[in-house]
C-alpha atoms as a PDB file:
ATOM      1  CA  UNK A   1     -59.508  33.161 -71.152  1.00  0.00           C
ATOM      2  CA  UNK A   2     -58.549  33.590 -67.655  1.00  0.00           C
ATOM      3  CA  UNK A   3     -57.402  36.775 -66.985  1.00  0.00           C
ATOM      4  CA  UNK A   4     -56.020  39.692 -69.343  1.00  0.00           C
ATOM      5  CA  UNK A   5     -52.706  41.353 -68.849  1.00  0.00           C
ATOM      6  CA  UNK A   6     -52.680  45.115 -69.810  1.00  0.00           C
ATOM      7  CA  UNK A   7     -50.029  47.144 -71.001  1.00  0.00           C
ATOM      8  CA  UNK A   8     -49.405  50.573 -72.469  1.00  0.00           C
ATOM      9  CA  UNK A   9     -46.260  51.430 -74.554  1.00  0.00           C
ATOM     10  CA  UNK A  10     -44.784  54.616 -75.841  1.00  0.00           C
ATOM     11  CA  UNK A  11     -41.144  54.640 -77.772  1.00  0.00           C
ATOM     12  CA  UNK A  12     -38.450  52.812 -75.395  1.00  0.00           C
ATOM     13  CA  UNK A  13     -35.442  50.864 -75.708  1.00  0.00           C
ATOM     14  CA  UNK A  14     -36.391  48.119 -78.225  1.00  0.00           C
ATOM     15  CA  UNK A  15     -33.945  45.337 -76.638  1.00  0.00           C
ATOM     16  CA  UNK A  16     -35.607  45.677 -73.205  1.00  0.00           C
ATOM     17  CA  UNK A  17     -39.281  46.111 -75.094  1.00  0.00           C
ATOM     18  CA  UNK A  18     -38.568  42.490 -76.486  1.00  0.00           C
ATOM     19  CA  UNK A  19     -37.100  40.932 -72.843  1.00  0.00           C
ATOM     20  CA  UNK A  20     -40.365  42.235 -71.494  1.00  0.00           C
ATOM     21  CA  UNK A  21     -42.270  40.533 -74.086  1.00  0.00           C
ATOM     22  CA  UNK A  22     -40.769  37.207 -74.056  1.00  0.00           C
ATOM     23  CA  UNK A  23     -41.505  37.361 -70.399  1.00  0.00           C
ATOM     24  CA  UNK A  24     -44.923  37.583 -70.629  1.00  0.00           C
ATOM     25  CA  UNK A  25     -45.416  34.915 -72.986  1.00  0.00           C
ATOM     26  CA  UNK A  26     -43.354  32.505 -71.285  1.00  0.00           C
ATOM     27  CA  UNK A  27     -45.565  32.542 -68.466  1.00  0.00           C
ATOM     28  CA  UNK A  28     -46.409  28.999 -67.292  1.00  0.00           C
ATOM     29  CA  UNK A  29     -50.247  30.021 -66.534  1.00  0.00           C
ATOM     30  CA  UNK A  30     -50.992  30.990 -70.285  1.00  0.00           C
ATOM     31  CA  UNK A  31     -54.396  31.157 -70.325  1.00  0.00           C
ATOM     32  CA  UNK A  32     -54.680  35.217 -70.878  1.00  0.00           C
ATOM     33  CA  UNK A  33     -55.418  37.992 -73.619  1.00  0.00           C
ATOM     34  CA  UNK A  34     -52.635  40.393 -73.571  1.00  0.00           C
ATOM     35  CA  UNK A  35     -53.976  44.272 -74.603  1.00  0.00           C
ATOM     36  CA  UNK A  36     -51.019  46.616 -75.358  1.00  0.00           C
ATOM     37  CA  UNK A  37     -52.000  49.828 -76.584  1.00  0.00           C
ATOM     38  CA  UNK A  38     -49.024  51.415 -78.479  1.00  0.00           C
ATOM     39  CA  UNK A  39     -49.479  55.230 -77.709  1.00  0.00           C
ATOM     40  CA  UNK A  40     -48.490  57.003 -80.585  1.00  0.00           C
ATOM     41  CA  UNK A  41     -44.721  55.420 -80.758  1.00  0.00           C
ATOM     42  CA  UNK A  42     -42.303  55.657 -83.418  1.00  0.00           C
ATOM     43  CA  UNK A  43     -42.009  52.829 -86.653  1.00  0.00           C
ATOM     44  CA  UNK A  44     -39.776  50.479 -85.309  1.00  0.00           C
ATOM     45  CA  UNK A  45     -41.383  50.111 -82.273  1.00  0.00           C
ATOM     46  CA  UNK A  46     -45.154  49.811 -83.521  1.00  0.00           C
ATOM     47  CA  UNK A  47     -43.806  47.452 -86.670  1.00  0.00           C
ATOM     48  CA  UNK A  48     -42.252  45.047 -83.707  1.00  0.00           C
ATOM     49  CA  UNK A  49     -45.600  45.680 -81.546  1.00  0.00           C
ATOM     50  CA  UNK A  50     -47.408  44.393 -85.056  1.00  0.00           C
ATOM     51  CA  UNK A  51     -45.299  41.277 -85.657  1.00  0.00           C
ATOM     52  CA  UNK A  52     -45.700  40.447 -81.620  1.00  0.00           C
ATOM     53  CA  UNK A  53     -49.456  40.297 -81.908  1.00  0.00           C
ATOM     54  CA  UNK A  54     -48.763  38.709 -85.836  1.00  0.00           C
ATOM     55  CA  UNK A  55     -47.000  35.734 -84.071  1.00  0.00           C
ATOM     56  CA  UNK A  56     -48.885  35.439 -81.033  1.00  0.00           C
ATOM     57  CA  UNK A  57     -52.981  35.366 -80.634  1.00  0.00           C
ATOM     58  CA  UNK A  58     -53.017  36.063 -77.494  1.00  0.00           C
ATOM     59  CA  UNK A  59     -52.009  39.705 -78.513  1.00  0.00           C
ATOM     60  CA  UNK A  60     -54.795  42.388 -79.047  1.00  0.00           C
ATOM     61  CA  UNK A  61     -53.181  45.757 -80.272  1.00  0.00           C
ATOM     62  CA  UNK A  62     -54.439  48.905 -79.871  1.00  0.00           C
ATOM     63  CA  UNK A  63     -52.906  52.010 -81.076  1.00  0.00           C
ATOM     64  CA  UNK A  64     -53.325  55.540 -79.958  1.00  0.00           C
ATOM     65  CA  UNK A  65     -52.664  58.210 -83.002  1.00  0.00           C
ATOM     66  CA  UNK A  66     -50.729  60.506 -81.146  1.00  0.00           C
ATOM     67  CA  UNK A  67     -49.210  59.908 -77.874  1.00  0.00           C
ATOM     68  CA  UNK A  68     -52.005  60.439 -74.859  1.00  0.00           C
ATOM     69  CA  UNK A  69     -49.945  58.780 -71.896  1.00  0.00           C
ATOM     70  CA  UNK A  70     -50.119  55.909 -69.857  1.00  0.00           C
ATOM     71  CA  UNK A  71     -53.525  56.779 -68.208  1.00  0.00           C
ATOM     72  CA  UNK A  72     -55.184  57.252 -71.044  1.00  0.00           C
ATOM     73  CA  UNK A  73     -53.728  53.903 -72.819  1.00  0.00           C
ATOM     74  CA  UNK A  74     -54.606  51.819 -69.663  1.00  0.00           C
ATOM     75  CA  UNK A  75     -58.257  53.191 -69.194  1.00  0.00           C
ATOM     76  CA  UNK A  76     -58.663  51.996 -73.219  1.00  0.00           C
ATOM     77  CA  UNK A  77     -57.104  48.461 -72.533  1.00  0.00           C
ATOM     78  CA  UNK A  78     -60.091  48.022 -69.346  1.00  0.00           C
ATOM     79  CA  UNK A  79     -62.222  48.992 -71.668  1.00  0.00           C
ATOM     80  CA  UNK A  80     -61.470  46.126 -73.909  1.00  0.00           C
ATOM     81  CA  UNK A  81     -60.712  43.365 -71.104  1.00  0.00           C
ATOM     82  CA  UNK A  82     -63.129  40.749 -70.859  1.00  0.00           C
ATOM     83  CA  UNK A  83     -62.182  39.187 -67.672  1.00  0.00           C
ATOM     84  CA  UNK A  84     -62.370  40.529 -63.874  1.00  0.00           C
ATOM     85  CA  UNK A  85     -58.989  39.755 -63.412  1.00  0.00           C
ATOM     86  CA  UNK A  86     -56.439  42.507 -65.142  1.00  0.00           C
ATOM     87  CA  UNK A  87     -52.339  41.808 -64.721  1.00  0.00           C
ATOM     88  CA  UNK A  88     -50.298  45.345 -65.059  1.00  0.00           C
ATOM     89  CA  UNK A  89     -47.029  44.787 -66.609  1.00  0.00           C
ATOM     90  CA  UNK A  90     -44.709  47.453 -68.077  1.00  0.00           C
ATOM     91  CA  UNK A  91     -42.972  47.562 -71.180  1.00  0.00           C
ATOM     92  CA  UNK A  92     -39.329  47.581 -70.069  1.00  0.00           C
ATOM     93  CA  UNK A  93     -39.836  45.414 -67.118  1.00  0.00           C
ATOM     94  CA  UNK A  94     -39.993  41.648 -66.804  1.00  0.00           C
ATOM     95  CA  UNK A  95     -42.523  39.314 -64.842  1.00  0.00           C
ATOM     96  CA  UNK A  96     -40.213  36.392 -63.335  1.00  0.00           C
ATOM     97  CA  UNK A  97     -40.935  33.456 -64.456  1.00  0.00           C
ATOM     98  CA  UNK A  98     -44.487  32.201 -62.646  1.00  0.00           C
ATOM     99  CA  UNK A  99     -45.354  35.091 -61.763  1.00  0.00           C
ATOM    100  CA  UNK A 100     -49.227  34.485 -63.424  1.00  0.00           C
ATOM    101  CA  UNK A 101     -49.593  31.102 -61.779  1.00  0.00           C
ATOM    102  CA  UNK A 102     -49.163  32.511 -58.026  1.00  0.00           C
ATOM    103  CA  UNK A 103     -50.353  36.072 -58.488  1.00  0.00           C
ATOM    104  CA  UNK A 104     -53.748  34.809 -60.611  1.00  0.00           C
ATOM    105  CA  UNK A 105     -54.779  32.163 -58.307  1.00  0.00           C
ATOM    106  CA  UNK A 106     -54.152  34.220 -55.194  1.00  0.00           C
ATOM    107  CA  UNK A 107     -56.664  36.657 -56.732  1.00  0.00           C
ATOM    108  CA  UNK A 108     -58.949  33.913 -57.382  1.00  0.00           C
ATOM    109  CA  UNK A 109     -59.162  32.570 -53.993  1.00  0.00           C
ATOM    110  CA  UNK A 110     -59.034  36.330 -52.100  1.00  0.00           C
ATOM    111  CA  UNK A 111     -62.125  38.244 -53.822  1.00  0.00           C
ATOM    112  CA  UNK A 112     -62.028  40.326 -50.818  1.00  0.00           C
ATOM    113  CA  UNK A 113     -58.600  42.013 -52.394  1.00  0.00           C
ATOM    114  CA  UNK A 114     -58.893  44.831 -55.028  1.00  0.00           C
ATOM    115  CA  UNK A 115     -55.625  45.467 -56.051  1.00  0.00           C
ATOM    116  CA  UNK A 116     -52.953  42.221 -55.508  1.00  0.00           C
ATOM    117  CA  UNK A 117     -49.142  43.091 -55.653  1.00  0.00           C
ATOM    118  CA  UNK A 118     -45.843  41.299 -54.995  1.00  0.00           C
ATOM    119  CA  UNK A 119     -42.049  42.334 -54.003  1.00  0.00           C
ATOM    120  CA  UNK A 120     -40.066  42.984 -56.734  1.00  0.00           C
ATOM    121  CA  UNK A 121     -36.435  42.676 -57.724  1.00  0.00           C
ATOM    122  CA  UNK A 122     -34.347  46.045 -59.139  1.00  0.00           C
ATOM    123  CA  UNK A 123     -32.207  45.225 -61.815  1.00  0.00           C
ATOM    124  CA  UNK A 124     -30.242  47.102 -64.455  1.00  0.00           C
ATOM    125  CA  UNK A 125     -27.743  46.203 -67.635  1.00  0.00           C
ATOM    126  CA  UNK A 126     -25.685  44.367 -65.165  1.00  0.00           C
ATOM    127  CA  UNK A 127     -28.141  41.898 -63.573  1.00  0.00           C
ATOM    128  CA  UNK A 128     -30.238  41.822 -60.442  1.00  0.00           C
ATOM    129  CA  UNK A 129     -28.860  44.163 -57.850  1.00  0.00           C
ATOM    130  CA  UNK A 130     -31.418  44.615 -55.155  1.00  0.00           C
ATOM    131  CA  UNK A 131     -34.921  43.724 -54.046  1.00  0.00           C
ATOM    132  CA  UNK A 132     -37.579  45.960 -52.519  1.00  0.00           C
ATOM    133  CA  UNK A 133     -40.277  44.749 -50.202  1.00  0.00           C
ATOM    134  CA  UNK A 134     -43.860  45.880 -48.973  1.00  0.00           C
ATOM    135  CA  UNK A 135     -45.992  45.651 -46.644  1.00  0.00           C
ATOM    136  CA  UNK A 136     -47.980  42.528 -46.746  1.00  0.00           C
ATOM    137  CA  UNK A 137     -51.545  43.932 -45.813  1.00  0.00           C
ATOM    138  CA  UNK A 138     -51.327  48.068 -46.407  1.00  0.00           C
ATOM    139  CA  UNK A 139     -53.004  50.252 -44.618  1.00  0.00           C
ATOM    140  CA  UNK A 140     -54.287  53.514 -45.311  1.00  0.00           C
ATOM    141  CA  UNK A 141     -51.020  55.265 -43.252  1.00  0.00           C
ATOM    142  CA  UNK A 142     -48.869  53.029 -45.854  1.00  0.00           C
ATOM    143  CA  UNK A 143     -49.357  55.680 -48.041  1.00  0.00           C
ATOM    144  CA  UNK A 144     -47.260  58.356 -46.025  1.00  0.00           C
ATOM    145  CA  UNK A 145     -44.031  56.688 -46.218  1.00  0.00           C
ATOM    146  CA  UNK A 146     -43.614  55.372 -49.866  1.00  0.00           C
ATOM    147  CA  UNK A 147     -45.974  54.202 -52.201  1.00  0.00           C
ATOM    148  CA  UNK A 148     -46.861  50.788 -50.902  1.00  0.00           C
ATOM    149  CA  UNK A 149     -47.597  48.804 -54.630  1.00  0.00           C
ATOM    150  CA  UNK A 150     -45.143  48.914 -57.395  1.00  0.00           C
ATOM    151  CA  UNK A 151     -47.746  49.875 -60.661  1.00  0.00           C
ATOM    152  CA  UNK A 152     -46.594  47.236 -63.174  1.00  0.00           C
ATOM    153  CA  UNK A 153     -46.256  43.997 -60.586  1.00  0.00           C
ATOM    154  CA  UNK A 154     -49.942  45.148 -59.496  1.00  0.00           C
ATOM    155  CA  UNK A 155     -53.344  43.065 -60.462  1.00  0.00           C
ATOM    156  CA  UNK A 156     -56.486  44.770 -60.506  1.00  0.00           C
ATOM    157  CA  UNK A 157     -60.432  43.941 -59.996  1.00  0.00           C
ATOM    158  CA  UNK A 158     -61.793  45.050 -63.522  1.00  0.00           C
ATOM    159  CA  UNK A 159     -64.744  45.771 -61.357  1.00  0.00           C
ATOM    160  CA  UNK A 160     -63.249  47.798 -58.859  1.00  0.00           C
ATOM    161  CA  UNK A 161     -61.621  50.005 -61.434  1.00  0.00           C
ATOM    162  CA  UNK A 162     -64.553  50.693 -63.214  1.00  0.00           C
ATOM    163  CA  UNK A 163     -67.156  51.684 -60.591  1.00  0.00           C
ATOM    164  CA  UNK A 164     -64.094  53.965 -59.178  1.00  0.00           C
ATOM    165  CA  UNK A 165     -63.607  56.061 -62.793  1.00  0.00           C
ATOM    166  CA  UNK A 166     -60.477  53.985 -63.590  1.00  0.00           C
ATOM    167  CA  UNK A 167     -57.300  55.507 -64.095  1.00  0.00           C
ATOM    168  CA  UNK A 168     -57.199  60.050 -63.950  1.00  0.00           C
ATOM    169  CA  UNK A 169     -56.412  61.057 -67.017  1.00  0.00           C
ATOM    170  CA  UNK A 170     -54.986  64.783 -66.345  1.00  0.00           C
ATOM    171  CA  UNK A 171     -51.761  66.740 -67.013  1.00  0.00           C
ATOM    172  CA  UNK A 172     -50.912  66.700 -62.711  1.00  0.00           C
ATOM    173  CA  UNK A 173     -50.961  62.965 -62.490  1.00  0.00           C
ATOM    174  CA  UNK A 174     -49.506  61.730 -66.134  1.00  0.00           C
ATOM    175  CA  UNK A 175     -46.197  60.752 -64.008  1.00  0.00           C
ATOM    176  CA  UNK A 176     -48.076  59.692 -60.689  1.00  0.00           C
ATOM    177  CA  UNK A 177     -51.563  57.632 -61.880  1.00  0.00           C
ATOM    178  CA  UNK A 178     -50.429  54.987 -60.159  1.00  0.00           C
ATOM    179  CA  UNK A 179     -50.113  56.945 -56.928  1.00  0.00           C
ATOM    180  CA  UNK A 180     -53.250  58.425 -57.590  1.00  0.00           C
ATOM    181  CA  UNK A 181     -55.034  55.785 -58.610  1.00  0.00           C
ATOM    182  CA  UNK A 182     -54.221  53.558 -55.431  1.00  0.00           C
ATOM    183  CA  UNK A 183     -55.212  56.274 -52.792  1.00  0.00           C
ATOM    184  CA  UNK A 184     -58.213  56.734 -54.458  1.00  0.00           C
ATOM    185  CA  UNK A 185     -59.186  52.642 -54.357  1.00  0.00           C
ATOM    186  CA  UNK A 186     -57.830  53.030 -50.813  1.00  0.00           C
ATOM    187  CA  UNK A 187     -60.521  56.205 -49.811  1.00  0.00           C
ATOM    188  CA  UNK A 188     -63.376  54.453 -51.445  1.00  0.00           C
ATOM    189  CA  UNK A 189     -62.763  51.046 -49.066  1.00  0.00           C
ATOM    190  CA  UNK A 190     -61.018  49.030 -51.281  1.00  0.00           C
ATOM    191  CA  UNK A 191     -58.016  46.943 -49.875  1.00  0.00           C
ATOM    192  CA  UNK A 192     -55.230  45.542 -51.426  1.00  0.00           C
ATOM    193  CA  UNK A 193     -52.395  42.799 -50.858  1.00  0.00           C
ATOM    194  CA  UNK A 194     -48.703  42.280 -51.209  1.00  0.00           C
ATOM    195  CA  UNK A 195     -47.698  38.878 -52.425  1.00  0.00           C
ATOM    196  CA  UNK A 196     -44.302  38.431 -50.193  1.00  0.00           C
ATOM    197  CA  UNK A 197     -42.334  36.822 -53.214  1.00  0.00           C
ATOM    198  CA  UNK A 198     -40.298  38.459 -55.795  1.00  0.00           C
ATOM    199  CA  UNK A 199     -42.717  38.054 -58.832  1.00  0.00           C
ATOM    200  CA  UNK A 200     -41.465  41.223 -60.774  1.00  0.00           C
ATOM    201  CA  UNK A 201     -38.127  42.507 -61.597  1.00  0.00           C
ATOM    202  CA  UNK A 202     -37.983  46.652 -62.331  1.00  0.00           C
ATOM    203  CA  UNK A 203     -35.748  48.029 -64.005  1.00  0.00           C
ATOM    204  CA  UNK A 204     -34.011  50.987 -62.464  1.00  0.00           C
ATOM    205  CA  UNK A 205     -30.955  52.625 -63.449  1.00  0.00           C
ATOM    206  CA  UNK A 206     -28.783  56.016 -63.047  1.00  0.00           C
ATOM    207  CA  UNK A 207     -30.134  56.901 -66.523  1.00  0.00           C
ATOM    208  CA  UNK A 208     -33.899  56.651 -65.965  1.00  0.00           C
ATOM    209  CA  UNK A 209     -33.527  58.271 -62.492  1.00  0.00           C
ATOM    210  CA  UNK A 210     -32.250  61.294 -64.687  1.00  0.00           C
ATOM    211  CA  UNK A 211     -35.095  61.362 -66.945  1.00  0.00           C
ATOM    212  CA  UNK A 212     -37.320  62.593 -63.924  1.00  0.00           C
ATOM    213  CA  UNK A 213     -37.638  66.423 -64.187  1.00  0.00           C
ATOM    214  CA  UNK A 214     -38.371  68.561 -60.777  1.00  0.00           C
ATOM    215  CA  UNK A 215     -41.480  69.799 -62.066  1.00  0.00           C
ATOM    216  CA  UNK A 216     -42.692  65.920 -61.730  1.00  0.00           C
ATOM    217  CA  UNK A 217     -41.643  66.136 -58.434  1.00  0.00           C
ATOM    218  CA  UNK A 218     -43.715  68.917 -57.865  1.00  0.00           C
ATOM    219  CA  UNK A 219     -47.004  67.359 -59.587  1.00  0.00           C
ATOM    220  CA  UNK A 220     -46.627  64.012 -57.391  1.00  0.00           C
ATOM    221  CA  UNK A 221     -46.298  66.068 -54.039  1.00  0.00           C
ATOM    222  CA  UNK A 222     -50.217  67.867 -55.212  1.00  0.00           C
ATOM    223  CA  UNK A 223     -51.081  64.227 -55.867  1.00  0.00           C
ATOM    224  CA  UNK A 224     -50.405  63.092 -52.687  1.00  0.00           C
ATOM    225  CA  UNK A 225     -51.545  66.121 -50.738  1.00  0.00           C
ATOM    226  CA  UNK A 226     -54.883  65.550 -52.502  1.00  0.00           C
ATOM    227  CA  UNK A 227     -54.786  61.830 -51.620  1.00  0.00           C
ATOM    228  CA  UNK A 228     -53.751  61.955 -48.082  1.00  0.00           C
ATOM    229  CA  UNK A 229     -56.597  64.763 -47.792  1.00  0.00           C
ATOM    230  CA  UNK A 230     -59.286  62.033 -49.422  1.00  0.00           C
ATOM    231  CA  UNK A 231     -57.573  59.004 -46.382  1.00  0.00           C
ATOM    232  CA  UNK A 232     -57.731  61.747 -43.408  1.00  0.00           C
ATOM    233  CA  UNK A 233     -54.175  61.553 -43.213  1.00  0.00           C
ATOM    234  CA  UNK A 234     -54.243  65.453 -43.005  1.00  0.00           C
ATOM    235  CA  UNK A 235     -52.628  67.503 -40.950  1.00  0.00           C
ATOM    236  CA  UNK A 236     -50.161  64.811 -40.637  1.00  0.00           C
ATOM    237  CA  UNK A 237     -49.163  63.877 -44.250  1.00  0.00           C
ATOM    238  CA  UNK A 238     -48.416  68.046 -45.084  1.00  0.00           C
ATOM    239  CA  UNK A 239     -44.799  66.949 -43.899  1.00  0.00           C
ATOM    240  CA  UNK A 240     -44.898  63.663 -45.711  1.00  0.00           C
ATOM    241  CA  UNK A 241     -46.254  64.955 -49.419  1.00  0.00           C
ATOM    242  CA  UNK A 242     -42.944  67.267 -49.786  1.00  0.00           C
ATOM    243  CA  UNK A 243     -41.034  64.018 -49.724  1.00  0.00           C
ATOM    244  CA  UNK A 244     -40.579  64.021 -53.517  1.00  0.00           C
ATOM    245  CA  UNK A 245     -39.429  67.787 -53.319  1.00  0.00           C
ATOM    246  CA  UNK A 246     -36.489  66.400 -50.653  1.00  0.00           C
ATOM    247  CA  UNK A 247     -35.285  63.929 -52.553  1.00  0.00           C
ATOM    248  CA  UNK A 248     -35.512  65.684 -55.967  1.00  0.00           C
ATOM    249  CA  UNK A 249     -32.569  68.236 -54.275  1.00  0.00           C
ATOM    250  CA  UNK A 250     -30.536  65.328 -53.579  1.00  0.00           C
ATOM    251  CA  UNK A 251     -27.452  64.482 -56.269  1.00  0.00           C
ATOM    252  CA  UNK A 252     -28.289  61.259 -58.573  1.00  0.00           C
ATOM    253  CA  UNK A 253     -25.197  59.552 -57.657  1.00  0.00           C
ATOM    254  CA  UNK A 254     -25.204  60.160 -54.549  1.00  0.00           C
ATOM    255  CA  UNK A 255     -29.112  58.841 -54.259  1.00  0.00           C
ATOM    256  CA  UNK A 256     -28.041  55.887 -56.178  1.00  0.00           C
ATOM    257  CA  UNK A 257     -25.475  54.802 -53.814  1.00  0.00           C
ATOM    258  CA  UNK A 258     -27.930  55.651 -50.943  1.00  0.00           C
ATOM    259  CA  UNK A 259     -30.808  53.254 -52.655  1.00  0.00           C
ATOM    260  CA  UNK A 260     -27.666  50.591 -53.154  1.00  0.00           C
ATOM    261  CA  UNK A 261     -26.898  50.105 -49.728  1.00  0.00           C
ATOM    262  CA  UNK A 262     -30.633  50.310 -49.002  1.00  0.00           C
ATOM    263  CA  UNK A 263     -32.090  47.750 -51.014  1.00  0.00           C
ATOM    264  CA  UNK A 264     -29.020  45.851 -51.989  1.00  0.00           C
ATOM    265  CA  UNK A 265     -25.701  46.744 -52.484  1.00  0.00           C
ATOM    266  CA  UNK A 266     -24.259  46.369 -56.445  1.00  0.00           C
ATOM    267  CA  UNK A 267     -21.933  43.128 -56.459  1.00  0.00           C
END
C-alpha cells in the first residue's frame, strides 16, 4: 500500500458518517489502508463501521471499549499504520474527489514537509457555501492569528509524529489536539505546507457551532498560551491566546452571519 488514511469516530449523524465514507473510497489514488478506530460508539454506528470494513479490504477497524477521544483513537491508528505517509480525514467530512492523487504525490516529492494541508470548502445541509484559505508556507507567527491547518484535510510524516510523542492525550487538549499537536511539530523544526486547492470540504453549521461549550474555549486559550510560549511568540501572543474567550461572548447567529460574509456569503 501507499499510504494509510486514519480516522477516529465516536457516535455522529449516520447519513453524513456514510457521505464521508463513500468519499474516501471513491478516491481515484486507491492504493491505501484505511484505520478507523470506532471509540466506544453506539450499535448502529459500530454495526455500519463493521459492514464498511465487511465490504471493503481496505478497511482495518479498531474499536475502543469505552469512549477515550480523538487523541487517543488517532495515536492507536499510527500505531497500526504501516506506511510514512498518514491522510487525516474526519468522520462527517468529505475529501473532494482527488484529493489522494494531488495531496499523496505532493508529499512524495516534498520530504522536506511534515505536515501537508490544503484549502477547504465549508458546507452544510444546503450545499457548499464558502471556502477558507491558508497560508501557503506557515510560519511560526501563523499560529497567532488562526490555526493555520484544518486537522482532517492534514497529511502527516508517520515519522515525524512518532519521534515528537504523537498526538497529547490529556483532558486540556481533548477539543484542541490538533492545535496542540501542530505548534508542537512547529517548536521542534518541523514545517508544513498548504496545498492552494480546495481538496476538503468541512462541514460547519449553526448546530455544531452550538455544541462548543465556553469551558472549551477556555482549555484552547491554555493550549495556545503553552504553544506560543514553546514558538517564542511570548509576550506577544498573551493578547492573541484570549481570542477563543472573545469570540465565545459573541451571539451564534450573529457569528454565523459574520463568518458568511467572511468566507462566502450563503446563496
Amino acid at each position: 500500500m501507499r499510504f494509510t488514511v486514519i480516522t477516529g469516530i465516536h457516535n455522529g449523524n449516520l447519513c453524513h458518517l456514510r457521505q464521508a465514507v463513500d468519499s474516501v473510497l471513491s478516491q481515484s489514488l486507491g492504493d491505501f489502508r484505511w484505520i478507523l478506530c470506532d471509540d466506544g460508539s453506539h450499535p448502529p454506528v459500530r454495526e455500519f463501521l463493521e459492514e464498511a470494513a465487511r465490504l471493503d479490504s481496505r478497511i482495518f477497524l479498531l474499536h475502543n471499549l469505552r469512549n477515550r477521544g480523538l487523541a487517543y483513537s488517532l495515536n492507536r491508528c499510527i500505531q497500526y499504520a504501516q506506511t510514512s505517509i498518514l491522510v487525516r480525514q474526519d468522520g462527517d467530512d468529505l475529501s473532494c474527489p482527488g484529493r489522494f492523487a494531488r495531496l499523496v504525490p505532493f508529499m512524495e516529492q516534498h520530504p522536506e514537509y511534515a505536515l501537508v494541508s490544503s484549502n477547504i470548502s465549508l458546507f452544510d445541509e444546503s450545499g457548499v457555501w464558502g471556502k477558507m484559505r491558508y497560508p501557503e508556507k506557515p510560519q511560526r507567527t501563523d499560529f497567532l492569528f488562526t490555526i493555520p491547518f484544518m486537522h482532517g484535510a492534514v497529511g502527516f510524516r508517520r515519522e515525524a509524529l512518532l519521534s515528537h510523542g504523537g498526538y497529547r492525550v490529556s483532558r486540556r487538549t481533548r477539543r484542541c489536539e490538533d492545535l496542540e499537536l501542530f505548534m508542537r511539530l512547529y517548536a521542534k523544526g518541523e514545517m508544513g505546507y498548504t496545498i492552494q486547492e480546495e481538496l476538503y470540504a468541512y462541514r460547519e453549521d449553526l448546530a455544531a457551532q452550538q455544541r462548543r461549550r465556553y469551558r472549551y474555549r477556555i482549555e484552547e486559550a491554555a493550549v495556545r498560551l503553552e504553544g506560543f510560549a514553546r514558538l517564542g511568540l511570548l509576550p506577544k501572543g498573551l493578547l492573541y491566546a484570549a481570542k477563543p474567550l472573545a469570540v465565545g461572548l459573541i451571539p451564534q447567529k450573529l457569528l454565523q452571519r459574520m463568518k458568511d460574509q467572511y468566507y462566502g456569503r450563503r446563496e
